[in-house]
Protein backbone atom coordinates (compact mmCIF):
# COMPACT_ATOMS: atom_id res chain seq x y z
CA UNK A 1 0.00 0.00 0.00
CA UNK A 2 2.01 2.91 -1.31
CA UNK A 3 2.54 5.86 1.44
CA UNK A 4 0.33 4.08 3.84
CA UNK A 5 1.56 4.60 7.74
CA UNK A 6 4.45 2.52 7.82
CA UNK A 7 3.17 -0.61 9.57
CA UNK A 8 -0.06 -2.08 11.36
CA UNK A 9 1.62 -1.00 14.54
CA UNK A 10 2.38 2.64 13.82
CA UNK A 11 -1.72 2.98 12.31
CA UNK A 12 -2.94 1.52 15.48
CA UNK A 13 -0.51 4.07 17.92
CA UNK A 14 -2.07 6.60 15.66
CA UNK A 15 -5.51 5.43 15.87
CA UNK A 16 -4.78 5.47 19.67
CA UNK A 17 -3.83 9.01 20.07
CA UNK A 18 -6.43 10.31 18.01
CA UNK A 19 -8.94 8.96 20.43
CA UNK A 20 -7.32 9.79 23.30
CA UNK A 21 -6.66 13.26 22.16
CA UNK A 22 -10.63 13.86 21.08
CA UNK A 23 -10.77 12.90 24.51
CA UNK A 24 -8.88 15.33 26.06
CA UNK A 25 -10.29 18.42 23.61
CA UNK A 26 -13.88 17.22 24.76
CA UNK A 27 -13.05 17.29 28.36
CA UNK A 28 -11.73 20.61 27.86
CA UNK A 29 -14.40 21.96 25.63
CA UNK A 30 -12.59 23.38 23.22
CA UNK A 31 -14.46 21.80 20.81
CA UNK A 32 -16.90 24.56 20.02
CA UNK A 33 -17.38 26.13 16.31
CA UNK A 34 -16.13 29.59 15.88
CA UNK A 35 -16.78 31.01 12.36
CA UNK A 36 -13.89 33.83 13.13
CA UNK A 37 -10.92 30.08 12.76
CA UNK A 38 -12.10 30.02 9.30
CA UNK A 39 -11.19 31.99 6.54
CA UNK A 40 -13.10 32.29 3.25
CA UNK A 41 -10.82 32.70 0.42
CA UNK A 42 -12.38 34.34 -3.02
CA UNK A 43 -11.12 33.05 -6.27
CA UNK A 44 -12.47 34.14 -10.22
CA UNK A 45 -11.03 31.97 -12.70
CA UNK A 46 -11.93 32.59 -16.39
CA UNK A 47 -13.15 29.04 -17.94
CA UNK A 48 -12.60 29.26 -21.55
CA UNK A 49 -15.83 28.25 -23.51
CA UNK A 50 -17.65 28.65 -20.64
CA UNK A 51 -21.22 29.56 -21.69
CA UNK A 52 -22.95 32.65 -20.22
CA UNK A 53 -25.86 30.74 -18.35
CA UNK A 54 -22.52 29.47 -16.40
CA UNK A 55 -21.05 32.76 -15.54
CA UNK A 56 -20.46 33.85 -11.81
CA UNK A 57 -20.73 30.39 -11.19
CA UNK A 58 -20.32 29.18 -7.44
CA UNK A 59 -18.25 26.33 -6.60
CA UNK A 60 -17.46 25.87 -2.88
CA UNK A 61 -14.32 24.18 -2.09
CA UNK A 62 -14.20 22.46 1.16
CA UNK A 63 -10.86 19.34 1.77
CA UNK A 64 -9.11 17.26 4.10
CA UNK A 65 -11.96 17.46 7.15
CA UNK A 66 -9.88 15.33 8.99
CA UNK A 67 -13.11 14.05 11.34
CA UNK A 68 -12.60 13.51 14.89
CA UNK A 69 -9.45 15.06 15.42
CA UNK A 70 -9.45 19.28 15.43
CA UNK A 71 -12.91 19.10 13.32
CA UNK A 72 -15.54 17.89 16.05
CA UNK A 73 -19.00 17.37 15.72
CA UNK A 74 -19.66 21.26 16.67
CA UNK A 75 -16.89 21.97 14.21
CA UNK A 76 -18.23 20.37 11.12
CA UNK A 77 -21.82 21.54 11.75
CA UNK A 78 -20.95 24.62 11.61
CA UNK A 79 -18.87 24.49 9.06
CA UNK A 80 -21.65 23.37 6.78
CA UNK A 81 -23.89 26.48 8.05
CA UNK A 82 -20.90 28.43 7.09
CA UNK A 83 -21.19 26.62 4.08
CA UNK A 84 -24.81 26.89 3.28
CA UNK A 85 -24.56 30.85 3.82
CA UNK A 86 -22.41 31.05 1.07
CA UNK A 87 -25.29 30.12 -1.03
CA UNK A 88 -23.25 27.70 -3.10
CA UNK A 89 -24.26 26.12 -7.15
CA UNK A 90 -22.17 23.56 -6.32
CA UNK A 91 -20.37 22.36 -3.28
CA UNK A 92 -16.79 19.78 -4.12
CA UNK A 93 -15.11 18.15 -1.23
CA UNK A 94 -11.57 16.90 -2.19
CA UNK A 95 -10.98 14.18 -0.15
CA UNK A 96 -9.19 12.82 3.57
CA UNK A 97 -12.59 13.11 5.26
CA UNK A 98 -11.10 11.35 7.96
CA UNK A 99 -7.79 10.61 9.71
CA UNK A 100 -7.11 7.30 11.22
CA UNK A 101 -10.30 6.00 12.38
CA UNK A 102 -13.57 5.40 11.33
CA UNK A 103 -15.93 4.21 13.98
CA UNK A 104 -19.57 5.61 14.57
CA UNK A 105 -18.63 8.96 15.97
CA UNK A 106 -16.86 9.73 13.27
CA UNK A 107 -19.59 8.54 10.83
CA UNK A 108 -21.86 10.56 12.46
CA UNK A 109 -20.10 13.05 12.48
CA UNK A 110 -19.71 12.57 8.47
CA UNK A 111 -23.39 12.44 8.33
CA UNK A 112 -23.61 16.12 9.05
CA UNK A 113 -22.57 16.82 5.19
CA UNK A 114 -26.08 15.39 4.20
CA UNK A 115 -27.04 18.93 5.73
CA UNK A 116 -25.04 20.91 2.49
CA UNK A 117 -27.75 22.27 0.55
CA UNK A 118 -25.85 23.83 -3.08
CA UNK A 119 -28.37 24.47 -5.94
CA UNK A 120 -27.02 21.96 -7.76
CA UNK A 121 -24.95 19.11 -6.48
CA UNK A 122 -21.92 18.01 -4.09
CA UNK A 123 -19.76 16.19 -5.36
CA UNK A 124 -16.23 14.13 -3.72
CA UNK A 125 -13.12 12.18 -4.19
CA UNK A 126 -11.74 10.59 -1.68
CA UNK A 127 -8.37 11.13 -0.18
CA UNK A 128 -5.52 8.56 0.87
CA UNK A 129 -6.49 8.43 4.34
CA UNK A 130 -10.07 7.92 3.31
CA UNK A 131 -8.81 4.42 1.68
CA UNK A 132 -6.28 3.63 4.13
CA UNK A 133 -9.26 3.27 7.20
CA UNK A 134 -12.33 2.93 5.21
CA UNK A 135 -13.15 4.06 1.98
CA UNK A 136 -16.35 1.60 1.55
CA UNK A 137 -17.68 2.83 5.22
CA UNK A 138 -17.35 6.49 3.89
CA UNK A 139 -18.97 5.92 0.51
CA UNK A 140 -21.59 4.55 1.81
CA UNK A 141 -22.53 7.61 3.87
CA UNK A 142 -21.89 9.61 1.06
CA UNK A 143 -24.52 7.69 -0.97
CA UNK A 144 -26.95 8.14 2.00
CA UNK A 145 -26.09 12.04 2.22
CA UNK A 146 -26.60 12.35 -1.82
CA UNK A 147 -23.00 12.97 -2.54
CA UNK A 148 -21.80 12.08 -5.50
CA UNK A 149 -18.55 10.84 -5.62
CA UNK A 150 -16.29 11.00 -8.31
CA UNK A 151 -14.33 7.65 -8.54
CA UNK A 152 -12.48 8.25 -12.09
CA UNK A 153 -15.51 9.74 -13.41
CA UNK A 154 -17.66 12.60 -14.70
CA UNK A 155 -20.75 14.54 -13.43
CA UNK A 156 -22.59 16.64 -16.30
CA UNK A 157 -23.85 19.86 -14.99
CA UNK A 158 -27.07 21.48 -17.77
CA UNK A 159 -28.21 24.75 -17.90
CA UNK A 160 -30.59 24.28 -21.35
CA UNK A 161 -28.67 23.56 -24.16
CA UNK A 162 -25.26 24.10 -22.26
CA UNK A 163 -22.69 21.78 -20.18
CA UNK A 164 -20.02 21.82 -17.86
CA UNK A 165 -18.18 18.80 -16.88
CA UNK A 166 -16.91 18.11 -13.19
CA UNK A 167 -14.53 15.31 -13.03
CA UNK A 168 -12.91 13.16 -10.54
CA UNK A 169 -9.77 10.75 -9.71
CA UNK A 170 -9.58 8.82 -6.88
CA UNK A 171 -6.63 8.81 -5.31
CA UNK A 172 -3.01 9.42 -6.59
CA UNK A 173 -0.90 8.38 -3.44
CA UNK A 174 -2.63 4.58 -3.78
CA UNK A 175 -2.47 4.78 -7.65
CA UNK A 176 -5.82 4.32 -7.43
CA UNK A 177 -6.05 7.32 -10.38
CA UNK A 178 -7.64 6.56 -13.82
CA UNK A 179 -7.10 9.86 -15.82
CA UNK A 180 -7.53 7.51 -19.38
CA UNK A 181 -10.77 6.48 -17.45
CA UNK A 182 -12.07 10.08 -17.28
CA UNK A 183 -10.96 10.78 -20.29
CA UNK A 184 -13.19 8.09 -22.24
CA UNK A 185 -16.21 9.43 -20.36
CA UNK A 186 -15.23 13.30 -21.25
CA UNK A 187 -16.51 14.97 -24.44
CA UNK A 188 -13.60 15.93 -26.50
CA UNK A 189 -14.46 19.47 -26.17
CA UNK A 190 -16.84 21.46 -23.53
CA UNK A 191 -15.88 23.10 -20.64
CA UNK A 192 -14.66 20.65 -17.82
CA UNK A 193 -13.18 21.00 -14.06
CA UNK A 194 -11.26 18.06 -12.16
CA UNK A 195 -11.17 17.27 -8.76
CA UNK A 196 -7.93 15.46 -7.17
CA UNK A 197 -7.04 15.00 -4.30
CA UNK A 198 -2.92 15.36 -4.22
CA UNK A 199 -2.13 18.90 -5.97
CA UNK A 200 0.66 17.76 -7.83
CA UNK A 201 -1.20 15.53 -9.88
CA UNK A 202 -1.88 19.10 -12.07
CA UNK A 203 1.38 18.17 -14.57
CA UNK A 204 -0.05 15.24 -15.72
CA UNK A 205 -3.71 16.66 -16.00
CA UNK A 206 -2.74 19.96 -17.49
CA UNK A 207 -0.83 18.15 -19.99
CA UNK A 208 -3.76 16.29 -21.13
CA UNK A 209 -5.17 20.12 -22.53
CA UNK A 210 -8.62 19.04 -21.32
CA UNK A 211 -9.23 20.79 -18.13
CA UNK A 212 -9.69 24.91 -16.74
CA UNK A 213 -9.37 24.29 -13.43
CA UNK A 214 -7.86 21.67 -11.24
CA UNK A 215 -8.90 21.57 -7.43
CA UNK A 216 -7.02 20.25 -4.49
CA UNK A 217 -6.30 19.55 -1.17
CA UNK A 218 -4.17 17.28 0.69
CA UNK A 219 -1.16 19.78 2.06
CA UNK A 220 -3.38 21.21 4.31
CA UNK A 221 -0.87 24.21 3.57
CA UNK A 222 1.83 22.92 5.75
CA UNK A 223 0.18 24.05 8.46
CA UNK A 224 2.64 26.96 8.77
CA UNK A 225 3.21 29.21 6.14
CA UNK A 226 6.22 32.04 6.52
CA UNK A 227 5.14 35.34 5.50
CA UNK A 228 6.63 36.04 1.67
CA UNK A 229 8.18 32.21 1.82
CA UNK A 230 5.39 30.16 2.02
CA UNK A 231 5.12 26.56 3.80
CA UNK A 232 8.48 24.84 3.99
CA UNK A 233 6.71 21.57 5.04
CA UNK A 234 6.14 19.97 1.73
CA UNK A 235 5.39 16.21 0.94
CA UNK A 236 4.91 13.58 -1.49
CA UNK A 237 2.21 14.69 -4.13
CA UNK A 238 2.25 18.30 -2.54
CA UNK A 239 5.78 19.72 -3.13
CA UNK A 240 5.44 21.56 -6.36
CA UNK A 241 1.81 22.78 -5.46
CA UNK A 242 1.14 22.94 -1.76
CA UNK A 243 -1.25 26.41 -1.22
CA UNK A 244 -3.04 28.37 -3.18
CA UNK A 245 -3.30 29.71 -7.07
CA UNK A 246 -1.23 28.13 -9.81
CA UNK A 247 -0.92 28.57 -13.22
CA UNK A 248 0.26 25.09 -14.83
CA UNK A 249 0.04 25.24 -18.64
CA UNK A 250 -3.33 26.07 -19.75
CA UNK A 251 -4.65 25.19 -16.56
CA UNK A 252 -5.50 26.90 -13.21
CA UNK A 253 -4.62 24.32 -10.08
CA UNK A 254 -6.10 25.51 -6.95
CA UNK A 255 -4.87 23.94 -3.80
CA UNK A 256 -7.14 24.45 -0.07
CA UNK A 257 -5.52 24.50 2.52
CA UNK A 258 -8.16 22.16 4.33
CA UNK A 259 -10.19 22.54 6.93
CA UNK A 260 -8.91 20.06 9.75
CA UNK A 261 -4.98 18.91 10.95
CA UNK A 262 -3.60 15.79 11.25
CA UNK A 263 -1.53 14.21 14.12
CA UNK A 264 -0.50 17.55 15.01
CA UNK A 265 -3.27 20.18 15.91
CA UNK A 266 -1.22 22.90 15.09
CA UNK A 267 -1.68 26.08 12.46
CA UNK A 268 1.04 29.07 12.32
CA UNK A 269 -0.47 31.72 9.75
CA UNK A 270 -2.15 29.10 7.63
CA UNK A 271 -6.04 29.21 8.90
CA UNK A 272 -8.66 26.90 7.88
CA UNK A 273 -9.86 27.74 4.05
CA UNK A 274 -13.63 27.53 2.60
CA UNK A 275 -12.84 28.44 -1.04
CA UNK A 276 -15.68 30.41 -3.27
CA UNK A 277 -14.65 29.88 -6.81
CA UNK A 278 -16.79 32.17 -9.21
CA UNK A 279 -15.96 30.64 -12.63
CA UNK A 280 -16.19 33.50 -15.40
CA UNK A 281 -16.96 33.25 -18.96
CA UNK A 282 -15.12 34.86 -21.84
């Protein structure tokens, strides 16, 4: 299992600390939501051939929730509020829903995204630690909740006569990926968005020619970025893209920041991002 924790023993000393350190935050209660942790980042990006019954667009970008660890129940209900005041078209999740464990709390807890309510649809991918602890336990929620995920696939969006095409990997660390996949399902020509997980995966899709807009989680930022330097914690699948706007070819590649932590629950200057992407037309 490529990039997986090293060994059975070091995912069960991990599963181990998570629990005992939701533990200690609930004891403490400091698990309440406060919309001021969050920031909302605004992003236009200019879709070639995108038709004018598209234009102002609103895709909100939510990744790497992270359940039970930072993100508590409290957390991620009001982060969908947050969500849902944002009045969202469409709401994409980019994968790592979860960290190391996936028991009923933390399903529950991943039963609050039934709540989004975008115009049009919300669509996923999972993440590599969404496979690692229980990718069918996850999809299966996501059915229930009407998410649709995007397991090397593609979602039509119609506005009359006009489409837009949201498409998905799965993920790139487990080589779990089927670009030729998506591909075969795309229209050779239309406007059309992908969804991966790992950021860096934006060579290989931007080289294709196909997409405007690649979105992304999986860095979480670094969880510290220095002011004018950036993060200088990068990792595999995140070191060429790790926060923020790119241009990569033809194509924009967006990378959030995410909304929980992992082992660590520690952020230096890089806050929790819910992206609003207005896509423009020509």
């Amino acid at each position: 299992m490529k990039e997986s924790p090293s060994n059975i023993k070091a995912l069960l000393f991990r599963q181990k600390m998570q629990i005992a350190m939701s533990i200690f935050r609930d004891k403490l209660g400091i698990h309440e939501f406060d919309a001021r942790d969050f920031e909302i980042v605004n992003l236009k990006v200019s879709i070639p051939d995108l038709d004018p019954s598209f234009n102002d667009y609103r895709i909100v970008h939510i990744s790497d929730i992270h359940l039970g660890q930072w993100i508590s129940a409290k957390r991620i209900e009001g982060v969908v509020n947050l969500v849902n005041k944002l009045k969202p078209d469409l709401v994409a999740i980019t994968g790592d829903s979860v960290s190391y464990v996936v028991n009923e709390p933390v399903l529950d807890m991943l039963r609050f995204l039934k709540n989004l309510k975008p115009k049009d649809v919300t669509v996923a991918v999972l993440g590599n630690h969404d496979h690692w602890v229980g990718a069918d336990e996850i999809r299966k929620v996501m059915d229930e909740s009407k998410i649709i995920e995007l397991e090397n696939d593609v979602y039509t969006l119609r506005r009359g006569d006009a489409r837009l095409y949201i498409a998905g990997v799965d993920s790139i660390t487990l080589e779990k990926q089927d670009l030729d996949a998506v591909l075969r399902k795309l229209p050779s020509s239309g406007p059309a968005i992908l969804l991966a997980h790992e950021p860096d995966f934006a060579d290989e899709s931007a080289a294709t020619g196909r997409f405007s807009l690649q979105l992304s989680g999986h860095s979480h930022g670094g969880q510290m970025i220095i002011p004018g330097i950036g993060t200088p914690f990068r990792g595999s699948e995140f070191r060429k893209y790790p926060l923020g706007e790119y241009q990569v070819g033809n194509m924009v590649q967006y990378t959030n920041r995410g909304l929980g932590t992992n082992v660590f629950w520690i952020r230096i200057n890089c806050p929790p991002e819910i992206t609003i992407i207005r896509l423009q037309s020509s």
